[in-house]
C-alpha atoms as a PDB file:
ATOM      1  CA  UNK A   1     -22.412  -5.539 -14.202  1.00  0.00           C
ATOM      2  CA  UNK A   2     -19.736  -6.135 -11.873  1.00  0.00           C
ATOM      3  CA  UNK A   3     -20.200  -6.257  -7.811  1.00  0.00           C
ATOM      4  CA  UNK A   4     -18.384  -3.130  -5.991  1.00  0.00           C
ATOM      5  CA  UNK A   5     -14.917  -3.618  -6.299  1.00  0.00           C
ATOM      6  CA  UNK A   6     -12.609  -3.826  -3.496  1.00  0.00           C
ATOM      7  CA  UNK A   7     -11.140  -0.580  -2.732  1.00  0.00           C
ATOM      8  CA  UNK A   8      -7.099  -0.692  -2.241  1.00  0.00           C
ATOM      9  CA  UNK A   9      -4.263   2.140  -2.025  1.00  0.00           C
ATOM     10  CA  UNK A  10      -1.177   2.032  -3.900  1.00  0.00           C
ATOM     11  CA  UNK A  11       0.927   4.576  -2.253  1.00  0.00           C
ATOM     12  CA  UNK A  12       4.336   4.948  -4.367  1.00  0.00           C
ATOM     13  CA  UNK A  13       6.917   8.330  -5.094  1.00  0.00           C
ATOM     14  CA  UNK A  14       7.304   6.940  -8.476  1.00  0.00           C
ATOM     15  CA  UNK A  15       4.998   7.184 -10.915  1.00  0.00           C
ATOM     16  CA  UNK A  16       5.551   4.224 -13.422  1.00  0.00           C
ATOM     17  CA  UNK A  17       6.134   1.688 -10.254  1.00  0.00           C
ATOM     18  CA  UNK A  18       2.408   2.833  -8.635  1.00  0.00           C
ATOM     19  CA  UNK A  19       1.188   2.622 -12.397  1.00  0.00           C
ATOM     20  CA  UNK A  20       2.087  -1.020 -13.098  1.00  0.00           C
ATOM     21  CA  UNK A  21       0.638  -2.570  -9.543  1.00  0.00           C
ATOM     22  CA  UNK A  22      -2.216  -0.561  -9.618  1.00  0.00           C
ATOM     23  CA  UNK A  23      -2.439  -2.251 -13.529  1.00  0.00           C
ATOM     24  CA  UNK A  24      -1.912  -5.948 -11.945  1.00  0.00           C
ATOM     25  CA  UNK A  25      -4.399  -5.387  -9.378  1.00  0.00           C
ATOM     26  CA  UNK A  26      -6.837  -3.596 -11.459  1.00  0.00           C
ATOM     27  CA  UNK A  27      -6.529  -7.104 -14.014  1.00  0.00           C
ATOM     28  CA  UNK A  28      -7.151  -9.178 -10.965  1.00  0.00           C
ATOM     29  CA  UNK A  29     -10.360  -7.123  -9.813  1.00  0.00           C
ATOM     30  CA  UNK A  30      -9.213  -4.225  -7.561  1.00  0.00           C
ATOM     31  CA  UNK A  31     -10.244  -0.594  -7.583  1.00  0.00           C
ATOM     32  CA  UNK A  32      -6.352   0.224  -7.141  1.00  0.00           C
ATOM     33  CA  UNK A  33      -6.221   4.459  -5.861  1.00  0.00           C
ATOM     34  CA  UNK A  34      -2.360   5.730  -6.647  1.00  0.00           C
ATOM     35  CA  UNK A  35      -1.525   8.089  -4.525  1.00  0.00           C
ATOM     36  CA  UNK A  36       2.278   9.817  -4.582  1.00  0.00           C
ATOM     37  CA  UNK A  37       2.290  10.354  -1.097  1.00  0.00           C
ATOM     38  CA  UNK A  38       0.835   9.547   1.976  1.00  0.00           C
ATOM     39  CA  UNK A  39      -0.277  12.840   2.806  1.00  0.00           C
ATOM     40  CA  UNK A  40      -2.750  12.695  -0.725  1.00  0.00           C
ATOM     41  CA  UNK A  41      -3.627   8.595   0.112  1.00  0.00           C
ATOM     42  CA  UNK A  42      -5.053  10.380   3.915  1.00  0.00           C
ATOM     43  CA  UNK A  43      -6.818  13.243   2.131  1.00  0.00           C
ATOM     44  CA  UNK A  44      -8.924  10.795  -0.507  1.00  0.00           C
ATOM     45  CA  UNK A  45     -12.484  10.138   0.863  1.00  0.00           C
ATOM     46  CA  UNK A  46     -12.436   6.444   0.052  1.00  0.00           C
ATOM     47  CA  UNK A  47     -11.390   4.317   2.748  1.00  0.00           C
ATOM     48  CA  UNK A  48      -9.384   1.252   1.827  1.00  0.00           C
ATOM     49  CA  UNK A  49      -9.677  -2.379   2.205  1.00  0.00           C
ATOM     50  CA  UNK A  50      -5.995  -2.623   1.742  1.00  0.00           C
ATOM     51  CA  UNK A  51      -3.001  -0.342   2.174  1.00  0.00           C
ATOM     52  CA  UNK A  52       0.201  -0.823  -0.295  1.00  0.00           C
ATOM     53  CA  UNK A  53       2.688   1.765   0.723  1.00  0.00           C
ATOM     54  CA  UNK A  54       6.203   1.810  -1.006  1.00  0.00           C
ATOM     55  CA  UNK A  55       8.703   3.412   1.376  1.00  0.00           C
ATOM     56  CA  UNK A  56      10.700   5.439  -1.413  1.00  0.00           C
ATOM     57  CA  UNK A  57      10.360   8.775  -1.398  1.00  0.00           C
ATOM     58  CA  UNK A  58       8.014   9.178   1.308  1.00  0.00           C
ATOM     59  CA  UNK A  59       8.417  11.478   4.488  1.00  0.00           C
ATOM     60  CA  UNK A  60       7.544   9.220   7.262  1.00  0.00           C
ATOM     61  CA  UNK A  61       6.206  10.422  10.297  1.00  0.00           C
ATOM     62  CA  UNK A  62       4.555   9.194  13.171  1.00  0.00           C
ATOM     63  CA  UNK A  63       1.564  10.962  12.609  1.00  0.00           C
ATOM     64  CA  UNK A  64       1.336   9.624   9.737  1.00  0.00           C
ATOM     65  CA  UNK A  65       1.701   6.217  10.305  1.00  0.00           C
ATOM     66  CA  UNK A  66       0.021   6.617  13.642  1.00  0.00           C
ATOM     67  CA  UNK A  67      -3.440   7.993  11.086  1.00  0.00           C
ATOM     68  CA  UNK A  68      -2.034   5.097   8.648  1.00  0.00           C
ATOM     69  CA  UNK A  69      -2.926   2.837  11.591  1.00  0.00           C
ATOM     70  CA  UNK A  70      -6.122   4.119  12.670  1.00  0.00           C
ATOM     71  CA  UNK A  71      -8.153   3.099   9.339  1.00  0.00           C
ATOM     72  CA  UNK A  72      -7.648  -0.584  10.584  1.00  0.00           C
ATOM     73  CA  UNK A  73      -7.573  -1.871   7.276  1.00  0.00           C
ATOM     74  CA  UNK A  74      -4.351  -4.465   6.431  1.00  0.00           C
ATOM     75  CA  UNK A  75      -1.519  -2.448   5.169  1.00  0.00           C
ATOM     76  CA  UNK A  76       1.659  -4.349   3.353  1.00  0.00           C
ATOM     77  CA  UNK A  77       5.110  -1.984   3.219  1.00  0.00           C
ATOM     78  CA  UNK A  78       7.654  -2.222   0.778  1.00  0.00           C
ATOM     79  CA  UNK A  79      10.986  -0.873   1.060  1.00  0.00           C
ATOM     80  CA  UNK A  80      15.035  -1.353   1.237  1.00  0.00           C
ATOM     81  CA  UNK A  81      16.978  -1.571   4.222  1.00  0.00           C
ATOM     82  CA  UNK A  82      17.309   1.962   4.839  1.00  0.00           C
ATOM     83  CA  UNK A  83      13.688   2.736   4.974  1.00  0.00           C
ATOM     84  CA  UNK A  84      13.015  -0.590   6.759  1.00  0.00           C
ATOM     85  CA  UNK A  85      15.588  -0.202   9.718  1.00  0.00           C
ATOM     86  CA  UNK A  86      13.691   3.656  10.390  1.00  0.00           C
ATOM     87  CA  UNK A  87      12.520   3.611  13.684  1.00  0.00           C
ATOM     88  CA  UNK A  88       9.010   4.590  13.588  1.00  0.00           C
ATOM     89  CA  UNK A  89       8.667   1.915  10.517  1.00  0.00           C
ATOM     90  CA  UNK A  90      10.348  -0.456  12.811  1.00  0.00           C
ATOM     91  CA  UNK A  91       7.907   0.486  15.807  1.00  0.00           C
ATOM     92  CA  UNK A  92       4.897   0.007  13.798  1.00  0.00           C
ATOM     93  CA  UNK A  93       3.123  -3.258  13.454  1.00  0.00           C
ATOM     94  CA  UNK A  94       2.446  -4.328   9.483  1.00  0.00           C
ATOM     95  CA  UNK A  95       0.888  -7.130   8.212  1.00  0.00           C
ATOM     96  CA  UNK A  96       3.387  -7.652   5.596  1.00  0.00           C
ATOM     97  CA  UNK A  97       6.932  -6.019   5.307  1.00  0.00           C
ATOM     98  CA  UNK A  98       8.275  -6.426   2.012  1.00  0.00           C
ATOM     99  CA  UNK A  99      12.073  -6.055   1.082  1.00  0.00           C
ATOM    100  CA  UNK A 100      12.965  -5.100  -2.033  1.00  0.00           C
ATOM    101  CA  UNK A 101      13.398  -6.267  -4.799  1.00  0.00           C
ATOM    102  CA  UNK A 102       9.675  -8.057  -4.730  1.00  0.00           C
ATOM    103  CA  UNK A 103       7.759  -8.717  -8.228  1.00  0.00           C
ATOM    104  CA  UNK A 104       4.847  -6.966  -8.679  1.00  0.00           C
ATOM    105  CA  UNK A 105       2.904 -10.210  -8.841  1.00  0.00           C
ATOM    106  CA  UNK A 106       4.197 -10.867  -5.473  1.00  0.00           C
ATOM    107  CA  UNK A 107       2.874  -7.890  -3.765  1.00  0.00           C
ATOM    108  CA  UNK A 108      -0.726  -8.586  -5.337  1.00  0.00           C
ATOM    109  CA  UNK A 109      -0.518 -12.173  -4.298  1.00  0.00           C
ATOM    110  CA  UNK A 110      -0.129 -10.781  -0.806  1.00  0.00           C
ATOM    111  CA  UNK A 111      -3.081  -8.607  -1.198  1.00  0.00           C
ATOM    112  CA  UNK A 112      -5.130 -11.536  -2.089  1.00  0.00           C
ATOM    113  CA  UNK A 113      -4.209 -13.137   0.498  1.00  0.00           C
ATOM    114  CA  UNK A 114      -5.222  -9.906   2.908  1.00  0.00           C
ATOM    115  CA  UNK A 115      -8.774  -9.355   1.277  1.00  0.00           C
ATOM    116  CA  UNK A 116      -9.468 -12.539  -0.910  1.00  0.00           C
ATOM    117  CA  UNK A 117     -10.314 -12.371  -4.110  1.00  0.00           C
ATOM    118  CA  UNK A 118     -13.061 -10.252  -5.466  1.00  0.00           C
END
């Protein structure tokens, strides 16, 4: 029987993106949650060790990052320069910001480096 995974959020608009990372991080040991919005990551009553949110697609908000924020858990953002250079994305502090294009392998590297290994 396996210890209690590590819990992580794959936030992502698009489905087969969120699939595949959740699928690399699920082989290396995670509980990856997809989630197609923030708004459905918020309202899941797991809380996360770690936080991947992809920047397409999503409706950013203050609020939202400001609740984003306040589960003090690491949080790594991917996105392009458009969704990078928004302000509140810009006014936020990350532990990782990610420009795309970034492997998939990449991004769970990063996690692993965040939370360790399970």
């Amino acid at each position: 029987m396996n210890p209690k995974q590590p819990v992580l959020w794959v936030i992502d608009s698009e489905q087969w993106p969120r699939a595949c990372l959740r699928a690399e991080l699920i082989e290396r040991g995670y509980d990856a949650h997809g989630f197609m919005s923030i708004d459905d990551a918020l309202d899941s009553s797991q809380i996360p060790e770690v936080i991947v949110l992809e920047l397409r697609g999503q409706t950013v908000t203050k609020e939202l990052i400001d609740r984003i924020r306040n589960l003090k858990v690491p949080s790594i953002v991917v996105g392009g320069n458009l969704e990078l250079n928004q302000p509140e994305i810009q006014q936020s502090s990350w532990e990782f910001v990610l420009k795309r294009p970034v492997s998939l392998g990449k991004i769970a590297d990063i996690v692993e480096q965040l939370r360790g290994s399970p």
